[in-house]
Protein backbone atom coordinates (compact mmCIF):
# COMPACT_ATOMS: atom_id res chain seq x y z
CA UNK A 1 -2.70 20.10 9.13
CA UNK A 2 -4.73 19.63 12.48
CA UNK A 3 -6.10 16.19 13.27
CA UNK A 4 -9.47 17.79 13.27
CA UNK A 5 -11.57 21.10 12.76
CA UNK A 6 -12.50 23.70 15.13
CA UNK A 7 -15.88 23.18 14.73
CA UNK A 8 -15.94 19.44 16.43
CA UNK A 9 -13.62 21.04 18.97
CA UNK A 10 -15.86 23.48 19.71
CA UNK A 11 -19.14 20.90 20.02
CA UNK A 12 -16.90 17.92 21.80
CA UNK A 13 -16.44 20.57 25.03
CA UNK A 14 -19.87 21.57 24.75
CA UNK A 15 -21.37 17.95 24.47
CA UNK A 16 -18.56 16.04 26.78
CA UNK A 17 -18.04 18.87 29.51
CA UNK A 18 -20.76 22.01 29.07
CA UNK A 19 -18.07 24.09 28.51
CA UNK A 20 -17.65 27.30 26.12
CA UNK A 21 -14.22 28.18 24.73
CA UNK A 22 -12.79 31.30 23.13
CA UNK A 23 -12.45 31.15 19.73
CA UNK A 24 -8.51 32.26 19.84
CA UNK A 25 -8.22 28.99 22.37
CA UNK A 26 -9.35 26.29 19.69
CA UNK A 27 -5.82 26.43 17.79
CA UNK A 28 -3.91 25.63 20.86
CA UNK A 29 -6.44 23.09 22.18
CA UNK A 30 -6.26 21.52 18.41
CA UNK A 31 -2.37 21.50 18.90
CA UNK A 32 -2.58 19.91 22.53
CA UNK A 33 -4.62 17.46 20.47
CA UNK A 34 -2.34 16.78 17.89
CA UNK A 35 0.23 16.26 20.06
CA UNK A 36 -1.18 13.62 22.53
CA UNK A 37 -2.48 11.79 19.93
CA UNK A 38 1.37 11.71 17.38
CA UNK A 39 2.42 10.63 20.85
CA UNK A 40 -0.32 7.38 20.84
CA UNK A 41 1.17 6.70 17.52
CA UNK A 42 4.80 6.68 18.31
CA UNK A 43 4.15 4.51 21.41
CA UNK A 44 2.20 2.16 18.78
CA UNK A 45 4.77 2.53 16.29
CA UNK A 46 7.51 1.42 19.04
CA UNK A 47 5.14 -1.79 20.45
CA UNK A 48 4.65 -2.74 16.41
CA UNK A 49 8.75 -2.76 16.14
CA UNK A 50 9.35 -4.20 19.25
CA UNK A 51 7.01 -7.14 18.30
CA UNK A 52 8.45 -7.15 14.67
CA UNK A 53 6.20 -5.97 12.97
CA UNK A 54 6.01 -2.72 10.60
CA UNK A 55 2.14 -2.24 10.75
CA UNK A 56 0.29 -1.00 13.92
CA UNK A 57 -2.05 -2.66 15.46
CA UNK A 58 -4.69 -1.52 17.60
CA UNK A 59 -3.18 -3.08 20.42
CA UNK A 60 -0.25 -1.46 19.89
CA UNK A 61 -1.64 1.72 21.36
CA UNK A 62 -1.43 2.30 24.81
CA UNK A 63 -5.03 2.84 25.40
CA UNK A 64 -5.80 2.86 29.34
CA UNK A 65 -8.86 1.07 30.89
CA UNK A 66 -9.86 4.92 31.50
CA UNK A 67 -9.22 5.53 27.78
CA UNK A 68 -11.37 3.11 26.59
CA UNK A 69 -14.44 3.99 29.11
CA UNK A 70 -14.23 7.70 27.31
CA UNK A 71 -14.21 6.16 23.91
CA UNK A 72 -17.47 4.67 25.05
CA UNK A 73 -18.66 7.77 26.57
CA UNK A 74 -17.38 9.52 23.44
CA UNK A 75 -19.11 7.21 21.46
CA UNK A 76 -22.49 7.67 23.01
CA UNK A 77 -21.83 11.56 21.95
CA UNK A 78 -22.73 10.58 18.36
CA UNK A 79 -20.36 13.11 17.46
CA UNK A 80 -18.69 12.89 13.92
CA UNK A 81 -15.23 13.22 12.85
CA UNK A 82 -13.57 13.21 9.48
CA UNK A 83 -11.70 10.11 8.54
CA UNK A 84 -10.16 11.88 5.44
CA UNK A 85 -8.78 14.66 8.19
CA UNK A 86 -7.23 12.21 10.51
CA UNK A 87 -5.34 10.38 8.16
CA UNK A 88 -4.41 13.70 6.01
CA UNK A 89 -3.09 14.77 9.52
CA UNK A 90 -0.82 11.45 9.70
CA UNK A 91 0.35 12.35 6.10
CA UNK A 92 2.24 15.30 7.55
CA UNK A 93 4.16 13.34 10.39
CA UNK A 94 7.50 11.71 10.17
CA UNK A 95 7.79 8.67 8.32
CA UNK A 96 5.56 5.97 10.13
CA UNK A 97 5.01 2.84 10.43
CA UNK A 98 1.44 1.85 8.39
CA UNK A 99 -1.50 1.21 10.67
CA UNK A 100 -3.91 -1.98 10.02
CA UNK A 101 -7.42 -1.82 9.29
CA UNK A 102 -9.11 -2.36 12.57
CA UNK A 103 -6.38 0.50 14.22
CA UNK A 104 -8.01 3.14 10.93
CA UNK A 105 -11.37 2.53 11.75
CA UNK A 106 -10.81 3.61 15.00
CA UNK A 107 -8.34 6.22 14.51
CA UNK A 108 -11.68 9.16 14.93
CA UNK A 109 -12.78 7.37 17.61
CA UNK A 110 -9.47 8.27 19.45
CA UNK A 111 -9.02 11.44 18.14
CA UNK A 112 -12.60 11.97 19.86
CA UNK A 113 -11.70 10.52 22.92
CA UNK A 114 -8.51 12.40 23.35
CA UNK A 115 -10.64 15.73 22.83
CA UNK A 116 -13.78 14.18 25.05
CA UNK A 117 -10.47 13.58 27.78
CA UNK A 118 -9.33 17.19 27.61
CA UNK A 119 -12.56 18.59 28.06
CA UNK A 120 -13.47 16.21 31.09
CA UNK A 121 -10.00 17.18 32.64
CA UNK A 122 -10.87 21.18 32.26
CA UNK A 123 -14.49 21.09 33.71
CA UNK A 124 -12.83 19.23 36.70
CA UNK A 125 -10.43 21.57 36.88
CA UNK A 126 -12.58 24.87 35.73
CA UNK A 127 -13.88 27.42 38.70
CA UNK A 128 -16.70 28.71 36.46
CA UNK A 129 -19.24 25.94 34.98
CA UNK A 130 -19.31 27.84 31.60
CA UNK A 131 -16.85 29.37 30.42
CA UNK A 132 -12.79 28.06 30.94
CA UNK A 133 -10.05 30.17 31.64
CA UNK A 134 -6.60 30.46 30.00
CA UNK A 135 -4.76 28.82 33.22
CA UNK A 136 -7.66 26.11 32.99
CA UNK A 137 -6.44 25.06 29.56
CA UNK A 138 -3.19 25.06 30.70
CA UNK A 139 -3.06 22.91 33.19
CA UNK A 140 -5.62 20.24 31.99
CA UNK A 141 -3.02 19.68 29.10
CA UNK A 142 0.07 19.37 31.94
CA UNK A 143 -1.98 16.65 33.12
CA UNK A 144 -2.58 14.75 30.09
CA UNK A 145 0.78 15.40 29.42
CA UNK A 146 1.39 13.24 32.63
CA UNK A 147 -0.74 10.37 31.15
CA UNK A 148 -0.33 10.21 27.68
């Protein structure tokens, strides 16, 4: 199950960047998501053990200064994501360590981010203000892949 729908995909690149994306693009940019943000929880999942504990914090996440300027930004956004989608999402990963209460309430919040990242990394990267190409997509997730 994806981390969250097309539809707040499809609203975060229009709000956070002005960009359009083709419809057959959502899935992988939902996957790209998906994947940078199972790799936020295995980080946290490592700092929880490494600090012996078997919950994960907030802390435990290696959220960047830059990280947590876009979770502001995204914030501002007002955009909505589902809770119940995020954590169904977590359901479906390899057995994990459980994450406290202040790391849930936030867990949207980063899946926003992540998606308000990708789309600030494409406009940079995107020759046409509108509309974002195939090689666009591509290489805005190589470089997240280089930072998350």
């Amino acid at each position: 199950m994806a981390v969250t729908g097309i539809h707040n995909i499809e609203n975060l690149y229009k709000k956070a960047a002005g960009l359009k994306i083709h419809k057959n693009k959502i899935k992988e940019l939902s996957d790209i998501v998906d994947a940078k943000f199972n790799d936020l929880l295995i980080a946290g999942q490592a700092n929880a053990k490494y600090n012996g504990r078997d919950v994960i914090w907030l802390s435990d996440l290696p959220l960047t200064k830059a990280f947590r300027e876009s979770m502001q930004k995204f914030t501002a956004l007002e955009e909505e994501l589902n809770l119940k989608d995020v954590l169904a999402h977590m359901e479906g990963l390899p057995p994990m360590y459980t994450v406290e209460a202040a790391l849930e309430e936030k867990l949207t919040e980063i899946v926003g981010t992540l998606i308000y990242v990708l789309a600030n990394i494409t406009k940079e990267l995107s020759t046409d203000d509108s509309v974002v190409s195939e090689d666009e997509h591509k290489a805005a997730a190589r470089i997240l892949d280089l930072v998350i």
